[in-house]
Protein backbone atom coordinates (compact mmCIF):
# COMPACT_ATOMS: atom_id res chain seq x y z
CA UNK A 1 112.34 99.40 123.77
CA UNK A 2 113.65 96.89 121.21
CA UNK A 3 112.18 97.39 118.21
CA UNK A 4 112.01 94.55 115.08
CA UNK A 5 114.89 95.35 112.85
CA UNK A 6 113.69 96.76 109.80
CA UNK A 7 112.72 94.95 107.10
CA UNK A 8 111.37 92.23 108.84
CA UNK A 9 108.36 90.42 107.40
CA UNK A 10 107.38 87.37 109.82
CA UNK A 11 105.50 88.92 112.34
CA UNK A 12 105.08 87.53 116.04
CA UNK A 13 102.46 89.28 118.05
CA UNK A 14 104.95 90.53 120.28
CA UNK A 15 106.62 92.20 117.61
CA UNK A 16 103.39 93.79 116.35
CA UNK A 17 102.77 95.62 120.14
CA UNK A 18 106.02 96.52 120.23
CA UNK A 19 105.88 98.46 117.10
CA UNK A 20 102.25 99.98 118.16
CA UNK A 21 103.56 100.76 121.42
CA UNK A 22 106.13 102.65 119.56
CA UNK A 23 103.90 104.54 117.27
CA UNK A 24 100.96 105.46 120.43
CA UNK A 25 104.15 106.70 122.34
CA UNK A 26 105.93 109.18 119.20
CA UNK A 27 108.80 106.94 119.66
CA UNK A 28 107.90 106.60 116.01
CA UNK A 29 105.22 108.41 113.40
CA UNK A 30 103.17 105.83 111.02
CA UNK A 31 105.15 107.07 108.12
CA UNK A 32 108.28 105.92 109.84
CA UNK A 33 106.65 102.37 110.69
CA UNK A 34 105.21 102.06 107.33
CA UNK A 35 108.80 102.98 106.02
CA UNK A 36 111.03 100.79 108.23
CA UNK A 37 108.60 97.68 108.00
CA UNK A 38 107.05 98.26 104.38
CA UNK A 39 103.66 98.42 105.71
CA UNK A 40 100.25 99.56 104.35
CA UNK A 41 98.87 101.85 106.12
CA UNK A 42 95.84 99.49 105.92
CA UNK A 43 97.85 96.74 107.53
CA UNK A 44 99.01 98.97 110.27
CA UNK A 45 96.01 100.20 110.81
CA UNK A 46 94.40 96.55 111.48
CA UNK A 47 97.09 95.61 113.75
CA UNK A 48 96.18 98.81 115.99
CA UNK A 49 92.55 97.81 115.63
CA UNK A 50 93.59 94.27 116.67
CA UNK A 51 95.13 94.89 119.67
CA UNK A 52 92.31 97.13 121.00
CA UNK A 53 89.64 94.77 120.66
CA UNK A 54 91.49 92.18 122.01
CA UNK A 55 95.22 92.63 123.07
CA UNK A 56 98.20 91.16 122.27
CA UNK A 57 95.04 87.86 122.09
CA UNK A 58 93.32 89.78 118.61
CA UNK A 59 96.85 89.67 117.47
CA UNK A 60 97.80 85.94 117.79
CA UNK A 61 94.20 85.08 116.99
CA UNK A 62 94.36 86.56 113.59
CA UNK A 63 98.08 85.04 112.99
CA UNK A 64 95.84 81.78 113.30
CA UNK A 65 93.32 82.69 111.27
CA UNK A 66 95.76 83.29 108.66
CA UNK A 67 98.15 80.20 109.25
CA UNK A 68 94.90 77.95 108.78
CA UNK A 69 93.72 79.69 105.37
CA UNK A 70 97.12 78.73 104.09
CA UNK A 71 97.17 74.93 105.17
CA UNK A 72 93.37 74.58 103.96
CA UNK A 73 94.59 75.98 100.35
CA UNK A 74 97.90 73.60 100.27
């Protein structure tokens, strides 16, 4: 499994299942993830939550959501 080098900050969805994937299979613990990617646990937490309701789908629809808050406030 590739995993996002750490430190990244721009997210693709892909990278967020990977890093889910790795958590839900002990590849790595939260604490690692939250470590390696400087994550909240809050923020982690809503990308697992994400991807349950609605698959790597939740995940790109709320990188949308987000992309289109910032345009409307430019």
């Amino acid at each position: 499994m590739d995993l996002p080098p750490p430190g990244t900050m721009r997210w693709t969805a892909w990278q967020k299942v990977l890093v889910i994937r790795a958590v839900r299979n002990g590849t790595l613990t939260p604490a690692e993830v939250r470590t390696r990617y400087m994550l909240s646990e809050e923020e982690l937490a809503s990308w697992q939550n994400d991807f349950d309701r609605g698959g790597i789908a939740g995940l790109q629809q709320k990188s949308l959501r987000r992309r289109r808050r910032r345009q409307d406030h430019e």
